[in-house]
Protein backbone atom coordinates (compact mmCIF):
# COMPACT_ATOMS: atom_id res chain seq x y z
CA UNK A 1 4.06 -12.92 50.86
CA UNK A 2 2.65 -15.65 48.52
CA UNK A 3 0.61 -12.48 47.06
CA UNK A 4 3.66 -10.46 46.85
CA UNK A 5 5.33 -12.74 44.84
CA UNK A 6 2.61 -13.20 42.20
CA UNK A 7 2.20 -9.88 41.71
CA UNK A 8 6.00 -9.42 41.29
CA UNK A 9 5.87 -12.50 38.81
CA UNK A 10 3.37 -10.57 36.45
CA UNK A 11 5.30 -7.10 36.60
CA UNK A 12 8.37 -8.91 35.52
CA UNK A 13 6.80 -10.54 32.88
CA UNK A 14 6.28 -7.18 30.65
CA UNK A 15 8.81 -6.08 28.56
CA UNK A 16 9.77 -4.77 25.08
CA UNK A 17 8.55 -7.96 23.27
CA UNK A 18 5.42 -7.69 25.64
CA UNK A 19 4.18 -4.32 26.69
CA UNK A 20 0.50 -5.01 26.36
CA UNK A 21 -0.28 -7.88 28.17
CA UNK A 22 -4.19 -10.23 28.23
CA UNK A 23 -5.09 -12.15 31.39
CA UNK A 24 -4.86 -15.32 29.94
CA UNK A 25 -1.02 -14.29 28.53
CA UNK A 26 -0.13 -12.58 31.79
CA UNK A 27 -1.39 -16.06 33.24
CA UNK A 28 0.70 -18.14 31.59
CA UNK A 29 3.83 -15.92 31.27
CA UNK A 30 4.04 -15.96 35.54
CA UNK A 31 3.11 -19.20 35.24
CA UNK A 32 -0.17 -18.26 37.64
CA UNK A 33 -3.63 -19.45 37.06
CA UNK A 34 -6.35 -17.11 35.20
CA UNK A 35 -7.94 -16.92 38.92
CA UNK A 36 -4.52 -15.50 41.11
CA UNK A 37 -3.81 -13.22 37.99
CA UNK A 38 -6.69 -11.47 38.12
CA UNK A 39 -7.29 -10.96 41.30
CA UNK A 40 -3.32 -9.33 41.33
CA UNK A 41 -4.05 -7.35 38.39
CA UNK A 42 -6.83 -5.99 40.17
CA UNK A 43 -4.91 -5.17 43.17
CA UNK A 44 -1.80 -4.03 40.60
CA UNK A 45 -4.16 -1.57 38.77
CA UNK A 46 -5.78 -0.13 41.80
CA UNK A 47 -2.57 0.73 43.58
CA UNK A 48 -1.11 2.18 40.07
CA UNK A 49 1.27 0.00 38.50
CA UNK A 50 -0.73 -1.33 36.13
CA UNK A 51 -3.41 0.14 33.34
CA UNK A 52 -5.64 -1.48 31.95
CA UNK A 53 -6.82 -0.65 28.07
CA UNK A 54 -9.83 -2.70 27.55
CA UNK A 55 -9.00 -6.37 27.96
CA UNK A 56 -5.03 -5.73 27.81
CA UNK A 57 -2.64 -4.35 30.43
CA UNK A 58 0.20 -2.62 30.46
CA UNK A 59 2.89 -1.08 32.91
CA UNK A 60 2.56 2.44 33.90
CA UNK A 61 5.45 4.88 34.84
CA UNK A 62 4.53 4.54 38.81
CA UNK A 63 6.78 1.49 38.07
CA UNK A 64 9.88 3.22 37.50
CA UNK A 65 9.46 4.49 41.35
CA UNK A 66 10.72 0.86 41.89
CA UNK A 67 13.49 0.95 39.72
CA UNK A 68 14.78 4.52 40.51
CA UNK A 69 14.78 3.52 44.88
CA UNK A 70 17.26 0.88 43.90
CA UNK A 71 19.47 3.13 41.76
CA UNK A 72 19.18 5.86 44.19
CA UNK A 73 20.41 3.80 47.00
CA UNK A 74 23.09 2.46 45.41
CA UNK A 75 25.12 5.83 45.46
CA UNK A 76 28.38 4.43 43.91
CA UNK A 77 26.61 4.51 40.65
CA UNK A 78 26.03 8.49 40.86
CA UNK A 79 29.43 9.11 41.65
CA UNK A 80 30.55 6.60 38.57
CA UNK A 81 28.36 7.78 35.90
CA UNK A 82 29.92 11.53 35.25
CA UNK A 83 33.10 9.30 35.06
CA UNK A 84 32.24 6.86 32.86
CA UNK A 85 31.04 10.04 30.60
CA UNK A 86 34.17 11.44 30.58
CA UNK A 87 36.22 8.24 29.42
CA UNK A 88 33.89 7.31 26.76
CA UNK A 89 34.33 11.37 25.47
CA UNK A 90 37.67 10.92 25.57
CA UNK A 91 38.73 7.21 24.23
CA UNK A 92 35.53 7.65 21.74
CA UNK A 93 34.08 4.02 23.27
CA UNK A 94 30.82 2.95 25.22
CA UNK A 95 30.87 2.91 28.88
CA UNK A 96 28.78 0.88 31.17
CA UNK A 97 28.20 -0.05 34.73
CA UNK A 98 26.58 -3.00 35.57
CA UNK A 99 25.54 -4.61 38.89
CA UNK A 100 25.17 -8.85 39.38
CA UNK A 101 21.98 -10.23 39.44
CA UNK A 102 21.53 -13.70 39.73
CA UNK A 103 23.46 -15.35 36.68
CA UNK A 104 22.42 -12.17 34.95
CA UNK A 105 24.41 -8.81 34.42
CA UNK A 106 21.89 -5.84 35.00
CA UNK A 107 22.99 -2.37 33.38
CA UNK A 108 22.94 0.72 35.73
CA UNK A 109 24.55 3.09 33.59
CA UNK A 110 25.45 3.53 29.79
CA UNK A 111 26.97 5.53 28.05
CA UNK A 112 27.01 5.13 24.58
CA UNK A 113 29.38 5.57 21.50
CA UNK A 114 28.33 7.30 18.81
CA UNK A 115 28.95 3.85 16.43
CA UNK A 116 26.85 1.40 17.33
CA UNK A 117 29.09 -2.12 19.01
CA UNK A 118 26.17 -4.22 19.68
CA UNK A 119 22.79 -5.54 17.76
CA UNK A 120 21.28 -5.42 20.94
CA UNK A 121 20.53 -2.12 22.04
CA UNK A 122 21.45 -1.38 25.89
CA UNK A 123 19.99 0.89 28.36
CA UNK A 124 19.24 0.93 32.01
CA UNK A 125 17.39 -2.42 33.15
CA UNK A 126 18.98 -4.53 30.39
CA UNK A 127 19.86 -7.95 31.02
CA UNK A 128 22.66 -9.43 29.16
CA UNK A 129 24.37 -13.43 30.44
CA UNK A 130 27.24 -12.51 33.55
CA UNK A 131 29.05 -15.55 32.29
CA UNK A 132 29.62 -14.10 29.23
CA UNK A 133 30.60 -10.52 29.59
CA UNK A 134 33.19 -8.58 31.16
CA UNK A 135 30.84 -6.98 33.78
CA UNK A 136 29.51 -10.44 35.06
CA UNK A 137 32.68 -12.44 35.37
CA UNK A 138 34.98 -9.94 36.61
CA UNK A 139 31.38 -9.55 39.46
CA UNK A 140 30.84 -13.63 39.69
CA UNK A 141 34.93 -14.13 40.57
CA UNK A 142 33.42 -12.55 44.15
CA UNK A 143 31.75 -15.70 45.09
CA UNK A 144 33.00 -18.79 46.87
CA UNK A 145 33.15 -21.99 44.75
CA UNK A 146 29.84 -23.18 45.81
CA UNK A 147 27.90 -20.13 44.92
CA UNK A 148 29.85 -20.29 41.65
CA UNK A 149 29.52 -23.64 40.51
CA UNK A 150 25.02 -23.41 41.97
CA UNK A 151 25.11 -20.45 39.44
CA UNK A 152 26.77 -22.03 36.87
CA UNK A 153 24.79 -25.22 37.36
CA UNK A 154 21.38 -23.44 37.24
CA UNK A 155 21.99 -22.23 33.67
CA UNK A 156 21.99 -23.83 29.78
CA UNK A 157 25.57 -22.36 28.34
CA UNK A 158 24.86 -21.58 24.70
CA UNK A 159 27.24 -20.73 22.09
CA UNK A 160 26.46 -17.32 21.30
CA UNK A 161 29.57 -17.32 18.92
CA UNK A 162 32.17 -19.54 18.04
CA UNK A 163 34.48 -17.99 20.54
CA UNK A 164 32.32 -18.29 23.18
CA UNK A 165 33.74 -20.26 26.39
CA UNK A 166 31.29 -23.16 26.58
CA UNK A 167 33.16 -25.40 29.01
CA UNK A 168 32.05 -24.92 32.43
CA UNK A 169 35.60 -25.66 34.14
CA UNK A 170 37.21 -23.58 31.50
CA UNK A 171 35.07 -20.29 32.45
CA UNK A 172 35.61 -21.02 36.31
CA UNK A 173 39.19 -20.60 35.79
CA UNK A 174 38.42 -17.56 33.43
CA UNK A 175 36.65 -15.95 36.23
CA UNK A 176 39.12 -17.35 38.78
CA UNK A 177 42.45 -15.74 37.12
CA UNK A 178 40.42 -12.53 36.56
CA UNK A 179 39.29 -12.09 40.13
CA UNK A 180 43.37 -12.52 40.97
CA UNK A 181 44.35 -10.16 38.53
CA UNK A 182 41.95 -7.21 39.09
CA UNK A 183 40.32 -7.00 35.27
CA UNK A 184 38.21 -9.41 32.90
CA UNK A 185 38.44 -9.44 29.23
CA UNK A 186 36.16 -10.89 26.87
CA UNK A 187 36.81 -11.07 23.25
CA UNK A 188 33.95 -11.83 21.17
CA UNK A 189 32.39 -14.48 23.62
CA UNK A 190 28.76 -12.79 23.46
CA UNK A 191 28.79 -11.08 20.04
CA UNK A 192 31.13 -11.37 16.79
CA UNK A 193 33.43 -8.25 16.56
CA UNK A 194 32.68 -6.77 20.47
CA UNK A 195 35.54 -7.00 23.32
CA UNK A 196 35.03 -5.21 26.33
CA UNK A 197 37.30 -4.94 29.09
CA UNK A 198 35.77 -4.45 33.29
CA UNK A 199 36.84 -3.56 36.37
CA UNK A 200 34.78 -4.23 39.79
CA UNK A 201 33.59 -1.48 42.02
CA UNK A 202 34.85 -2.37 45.57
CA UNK A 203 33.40 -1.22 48.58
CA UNK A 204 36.08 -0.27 51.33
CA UNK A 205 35.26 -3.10 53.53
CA UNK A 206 35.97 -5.41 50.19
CA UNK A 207 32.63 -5.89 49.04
CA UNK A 208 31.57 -5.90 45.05
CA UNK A 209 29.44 -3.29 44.15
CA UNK A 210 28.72 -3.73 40.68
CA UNK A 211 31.46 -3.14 38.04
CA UNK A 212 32.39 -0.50 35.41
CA UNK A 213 33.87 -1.44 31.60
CA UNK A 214 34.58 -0.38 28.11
CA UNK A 215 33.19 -1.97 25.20
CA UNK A 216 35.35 -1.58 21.78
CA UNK A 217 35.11 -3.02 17.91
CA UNK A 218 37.61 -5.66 18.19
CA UNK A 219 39.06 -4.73 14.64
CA UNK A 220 40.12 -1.15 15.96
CA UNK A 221 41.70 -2.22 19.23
CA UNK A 222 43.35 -4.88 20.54
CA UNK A 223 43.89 -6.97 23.60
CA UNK A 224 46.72 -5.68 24.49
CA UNK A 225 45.47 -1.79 24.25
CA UNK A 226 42.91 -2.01 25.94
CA UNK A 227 44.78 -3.32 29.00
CA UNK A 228 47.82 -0.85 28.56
CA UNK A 229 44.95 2.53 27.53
CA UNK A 230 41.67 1.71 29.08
CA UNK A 231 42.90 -0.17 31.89
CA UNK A 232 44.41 2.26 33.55
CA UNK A 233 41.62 4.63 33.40
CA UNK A 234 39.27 2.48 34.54
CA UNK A 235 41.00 1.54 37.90
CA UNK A 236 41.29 5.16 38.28
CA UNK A 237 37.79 5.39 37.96
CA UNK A 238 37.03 2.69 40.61
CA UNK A 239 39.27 4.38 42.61
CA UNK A 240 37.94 7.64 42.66
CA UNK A 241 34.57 6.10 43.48
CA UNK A 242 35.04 4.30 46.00
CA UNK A 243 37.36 7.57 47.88
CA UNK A 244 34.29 9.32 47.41
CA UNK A 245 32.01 7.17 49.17
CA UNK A 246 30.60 8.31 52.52
């Protein structure tokens, strides 16, 4: 298992800033010694999921297997994606599902405007801060007050703008009166001019899925539309997908 995890340490350390990797960098981004990571790169690159170019390495697509087994057992997100399609055509706005991971949203499904909302740019495996965004604290209001308050705990709360909800009292109550009233809003927390608005998926027997939202320019639509326009839809949507779950 202790294997395991190394090699799972040095897969997750890749990304867009990284894609090409050294020993000594994949070393000290897994925080391994030169010694483990080679002998898991070794192992990595001989059953696939890694290449190796010279004295660098880098993922290869055998990874995505891994990602694509989660999505395809999760089969709320099939059902919710063709949905999520059809709102954004129709209200113009980006559409997203998301699952909880951690203190970290994890995108499962966008669905993009064709104006651009956020300087980030979101796809499928994009990580963005649950306390922060619709998706995540409409998802976190599922846990008890311990779970909460270890998550909340575990994490440094930056300002990402000056509307963002640093207190951590203040956004337990945020994610407490959400999880009562069905919906989370949040205006500008994570990035100046973007409010989204989420909904959780909820599995019959009254477990969270993941969650499903809109993301608008807060100069072209306020509060107060988005809960009386896009609200609506969106509980339709969770709705319809969880009816149409096996």
């Amino acid at each position: 298992m202790a294997s395991l995890a190394k090699g799972l340490a040095i897969l997750c350390g890749f990304s867009g800033e990284r894609p090409f990797m050294s020993l000594s960098e994949a070393a000290a981004t897994a925080g391994l010694s030169r010694a483990a990571t080679r002998r898991a790169l070794i192992t990595l690159v001989e059953l696939g999921y890694v290449l190796q170019e010279g004295r660098a390495f880098t993922l290869s697509p055998r990874v995505l297997e891994l990602g694509f087994a989660f999505l395809s057992s999760q089969s709320w997100i099939d059902r919710a994606e063709p949905l999520t399609r059809t709102l954004s055509r129709d209200v113009g706005e980006s559409c997203f599902a998301a699952v909880l991971h951690g203190t970290d949203i994890v995108f499962v499904s966008c669905v993009q405007a064709p104006h651009r909302l956020m300087s980030t740019s979101i796809s499928i495996g994009t990580r963005l801060p649950a306390f922060h965004t619709a998706l995540g604290r409409i998802q976190l209001g599922f846990l008890d007050d311990g779970e909460l308050w270890h998550r909340l705990r575990s994490i440094r709360i930056e300002p990402h703008t000056l509307a963002t909800i640093v207190d951590p009292s203040a956004l337990v109550d945020h994610i407490r009166e959400d999880h009562v009233r069905g919906f989370s809003i949040v205006d500008e927390e994570l990035e100046r001019g973007l409010r989204a608005i989420a909904v959780p998926i909820v599995s019959r027997g009254g477990r969270n899925l993941g969650a499903v939202s809109v993301s608008v320019q807060a100069g072209r639509t306020t509060r107060n539309e988005m809960r009386e326009h896009l609200l609506p839809r969106l509980n339709a949507i969770a709705a319809e997908v969880v009816a149409s779950s096996p």
